[in-house]
Protein backbone atom coordinates (compact mmCIF):
# COMPACT_ATOMS: atom_id res chain seq x y z
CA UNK A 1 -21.66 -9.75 66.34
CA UNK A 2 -19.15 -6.59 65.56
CA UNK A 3 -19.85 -4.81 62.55
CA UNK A 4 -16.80 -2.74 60.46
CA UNK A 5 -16.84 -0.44 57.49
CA UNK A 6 -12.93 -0.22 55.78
CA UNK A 7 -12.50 3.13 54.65
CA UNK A 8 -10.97 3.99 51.56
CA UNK A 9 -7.71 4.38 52.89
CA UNK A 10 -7.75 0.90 54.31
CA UNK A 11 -9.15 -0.44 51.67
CA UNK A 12 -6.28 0.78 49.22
CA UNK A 13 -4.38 -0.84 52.23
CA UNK A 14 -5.85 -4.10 51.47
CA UNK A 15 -4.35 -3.80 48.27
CA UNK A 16 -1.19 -2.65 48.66
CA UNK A 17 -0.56 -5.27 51.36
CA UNK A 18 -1.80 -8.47 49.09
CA UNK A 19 1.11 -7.22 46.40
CA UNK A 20 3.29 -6.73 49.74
CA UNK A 21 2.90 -10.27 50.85
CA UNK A 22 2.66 -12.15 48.03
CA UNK A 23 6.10 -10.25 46.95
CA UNK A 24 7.62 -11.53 50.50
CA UNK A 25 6.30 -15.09 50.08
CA UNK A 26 7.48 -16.00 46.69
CA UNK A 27 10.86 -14.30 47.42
CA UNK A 28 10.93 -16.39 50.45
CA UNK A 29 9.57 -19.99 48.81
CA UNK A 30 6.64 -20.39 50.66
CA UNK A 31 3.94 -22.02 49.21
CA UNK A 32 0.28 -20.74 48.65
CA UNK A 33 -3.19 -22.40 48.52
CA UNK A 34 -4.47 -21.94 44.73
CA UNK A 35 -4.78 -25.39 44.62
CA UNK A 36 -7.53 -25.10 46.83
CA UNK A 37 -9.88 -22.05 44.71
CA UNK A 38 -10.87 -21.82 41.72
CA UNK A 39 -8.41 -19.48 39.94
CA UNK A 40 -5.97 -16.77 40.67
CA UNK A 41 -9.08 -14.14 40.68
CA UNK A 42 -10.72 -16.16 43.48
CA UNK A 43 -7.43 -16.68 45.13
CA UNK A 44 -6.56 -12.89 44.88
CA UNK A 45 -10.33 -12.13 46.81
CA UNK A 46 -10.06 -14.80 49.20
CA UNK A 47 -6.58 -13.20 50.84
CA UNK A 48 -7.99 -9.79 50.46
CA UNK A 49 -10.40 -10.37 52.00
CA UNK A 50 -8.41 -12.00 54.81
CA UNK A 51 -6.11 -9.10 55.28
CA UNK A 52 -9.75 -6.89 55.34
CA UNK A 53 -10.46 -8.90 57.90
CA UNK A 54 -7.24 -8.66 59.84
CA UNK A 55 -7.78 -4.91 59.90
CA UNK A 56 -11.33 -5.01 61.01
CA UNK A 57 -10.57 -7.02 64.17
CA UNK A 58 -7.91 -4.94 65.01
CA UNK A 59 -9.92 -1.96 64.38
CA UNK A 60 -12.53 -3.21 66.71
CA UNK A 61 -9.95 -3.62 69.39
CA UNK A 62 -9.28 -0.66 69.02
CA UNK A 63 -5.58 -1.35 67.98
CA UNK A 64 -3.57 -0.89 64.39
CA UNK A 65 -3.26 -3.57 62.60
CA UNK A 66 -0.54 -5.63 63.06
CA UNK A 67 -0.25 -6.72 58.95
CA UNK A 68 3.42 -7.31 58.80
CA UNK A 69 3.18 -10.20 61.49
CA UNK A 70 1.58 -12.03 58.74
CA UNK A 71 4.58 -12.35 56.70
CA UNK A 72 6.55 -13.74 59.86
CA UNK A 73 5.74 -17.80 59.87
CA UNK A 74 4.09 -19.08 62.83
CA UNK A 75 3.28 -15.40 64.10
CA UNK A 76 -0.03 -14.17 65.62
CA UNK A 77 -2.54 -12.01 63.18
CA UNK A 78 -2.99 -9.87 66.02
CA UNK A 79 -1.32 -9.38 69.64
CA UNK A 80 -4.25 -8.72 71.93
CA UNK A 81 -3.26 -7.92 76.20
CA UNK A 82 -0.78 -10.73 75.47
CA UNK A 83 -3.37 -12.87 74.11
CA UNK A 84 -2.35 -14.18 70.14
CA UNK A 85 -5.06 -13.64 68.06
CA UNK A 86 -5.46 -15.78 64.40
CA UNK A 87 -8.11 -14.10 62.34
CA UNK A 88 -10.51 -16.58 60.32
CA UNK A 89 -12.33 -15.27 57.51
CA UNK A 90 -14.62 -17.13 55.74
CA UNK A 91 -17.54 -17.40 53.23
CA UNK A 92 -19.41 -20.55 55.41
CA UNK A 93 -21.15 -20.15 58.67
CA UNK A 94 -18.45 -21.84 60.48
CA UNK A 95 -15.01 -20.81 62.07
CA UNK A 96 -12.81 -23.32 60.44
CA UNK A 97 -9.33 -23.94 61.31
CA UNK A 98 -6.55 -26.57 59.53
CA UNK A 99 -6.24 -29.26 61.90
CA UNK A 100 -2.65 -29.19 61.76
CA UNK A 101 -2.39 -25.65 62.14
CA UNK A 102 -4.54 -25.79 65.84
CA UNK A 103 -2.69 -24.31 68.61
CA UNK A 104 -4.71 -24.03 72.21
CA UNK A 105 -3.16 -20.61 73.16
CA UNK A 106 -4.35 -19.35 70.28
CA UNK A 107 -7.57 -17.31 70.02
CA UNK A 108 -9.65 -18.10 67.02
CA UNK A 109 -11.97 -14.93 65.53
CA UNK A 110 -14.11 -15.66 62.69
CA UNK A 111 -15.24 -12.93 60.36
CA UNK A 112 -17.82 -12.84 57.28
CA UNK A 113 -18.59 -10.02 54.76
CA UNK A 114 -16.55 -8.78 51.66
CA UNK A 115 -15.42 -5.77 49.74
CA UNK A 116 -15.86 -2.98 52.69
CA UNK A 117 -18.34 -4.11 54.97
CA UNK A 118 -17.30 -7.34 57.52
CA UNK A 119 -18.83 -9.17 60.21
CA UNK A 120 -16.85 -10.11 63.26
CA UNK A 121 -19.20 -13.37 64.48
CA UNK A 122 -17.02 -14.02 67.56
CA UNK A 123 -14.18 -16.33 68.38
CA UNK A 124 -13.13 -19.87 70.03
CA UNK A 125 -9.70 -20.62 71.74
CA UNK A 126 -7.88 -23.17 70.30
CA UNK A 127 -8.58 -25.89 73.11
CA UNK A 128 -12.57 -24.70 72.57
CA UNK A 129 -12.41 -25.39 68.63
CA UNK A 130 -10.61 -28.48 69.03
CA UNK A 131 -13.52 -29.36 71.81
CA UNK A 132 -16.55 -28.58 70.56
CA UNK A 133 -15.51 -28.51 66.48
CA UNK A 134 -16.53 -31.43 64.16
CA UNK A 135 -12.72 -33.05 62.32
CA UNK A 136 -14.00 -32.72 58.67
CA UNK A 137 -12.30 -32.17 55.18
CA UNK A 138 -16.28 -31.85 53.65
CA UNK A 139 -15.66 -35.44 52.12
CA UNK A 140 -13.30 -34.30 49.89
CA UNK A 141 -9.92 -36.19 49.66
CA UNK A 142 -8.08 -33.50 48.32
CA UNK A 143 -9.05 -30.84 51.60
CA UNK A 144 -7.08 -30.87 54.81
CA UNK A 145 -9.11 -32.03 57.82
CA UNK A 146 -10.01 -29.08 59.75
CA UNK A 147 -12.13 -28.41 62.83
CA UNK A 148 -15.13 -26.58 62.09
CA UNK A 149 -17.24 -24.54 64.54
CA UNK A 150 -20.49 -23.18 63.91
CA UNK A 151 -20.91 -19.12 63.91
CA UNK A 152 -23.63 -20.36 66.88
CA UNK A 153 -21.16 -21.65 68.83
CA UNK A 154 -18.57 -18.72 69.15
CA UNK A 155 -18.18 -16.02 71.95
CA UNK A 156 -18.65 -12.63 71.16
CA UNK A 157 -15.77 -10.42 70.31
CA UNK A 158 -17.12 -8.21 73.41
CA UNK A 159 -16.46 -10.84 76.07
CA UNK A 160 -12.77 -11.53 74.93
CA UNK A 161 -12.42 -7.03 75.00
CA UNK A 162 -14.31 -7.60 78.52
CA UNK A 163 -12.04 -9.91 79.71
CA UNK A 164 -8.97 -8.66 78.61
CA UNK A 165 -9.67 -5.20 80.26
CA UNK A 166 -9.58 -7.04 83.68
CA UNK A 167 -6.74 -9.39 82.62
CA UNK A 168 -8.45 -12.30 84.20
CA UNK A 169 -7.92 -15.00 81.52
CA UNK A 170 -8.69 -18.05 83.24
CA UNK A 171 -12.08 -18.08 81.79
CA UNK A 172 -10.19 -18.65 78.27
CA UNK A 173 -7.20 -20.75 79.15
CA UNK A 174 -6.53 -24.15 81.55
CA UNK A 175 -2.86 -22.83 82.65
């Protein structure tokens, strides 16, 4: 497990970028998931602390994050040696994904934590998640199904930066 400290900066970046996308999204119709939290307070702490996550992964691959991507439908959190990355964050002990939402050439990287301090607890690839996850919407009809993946059951972050460095991705990917 990775650990990562936002500074101040990027934590003011945090900020900034929730008012940037939430601007972009309702200018451009798409839909958000309060329907799913509690109220708009939880909702507004859940995404930061997505984007906080965001940064920290790309931090710890040693890259700048790649925040604007998020606003682009269907594109990557992070672009990794060619490898797309979709950051996870979550409050659970599992990497959970939408089912509908699962793509196998996609790497999967949970993180845990809040306000400045996160926990990178390592990452699946799609086909892996859809493997080895248990389908589940926690018996609630008004969830998505989604594969979920115990923290236990992830690679760590240092195998995919091992990996990449040698660009020998077969041990990630069937094609």
């Amino acid at each position: 497990m990775k650990q990562y400290t936002l500074s101040k900066e990027e934590v003011q970046q945090v900020l900034d970028f929730y008012e940037e996308r939430e601007a972009y999204s309702r200018e451009h119709g798409f839909k958000n998931k309060r329907n799913f939290v509690v109220s708009p307070e939880e909702y507004k702490r859940n995404q930061c602390r997505s984007i906080a996550a965001e940064i920290a992964v790309a931090k710890c691959l040693g890259l700048e994050p790649q925040l604007k991507n998020a606003c682009i439908n269907g594109a990557p959190d992070i672009t990794y040696n060619n490898l797309k990355i979709d950051v996870k964050y979550t409050g659970t002990q599992q990497l959970l994904c939408p089912c509908c939402n699962l793509k196998k050439d996609v790497v999967y990287v949970m993180v845990t934590g809040g306000k400045d301090q996160y926990q990178i607890q390592g990452f699946l690839t799609g086909e892996e998640l859809k493997q080895i996850g248990n389908k589940t919407n926690f018996g609630k009809e008004n969830l998505p199904y989604v594969y979920a993946a115990h923290k236990t059951q992830l690679k760590p972050l240092e195998t995919l930066i091992n990996v990449t460095n040698s660009e020998d991705f077969s041990e990630f990917f069937d094609f």
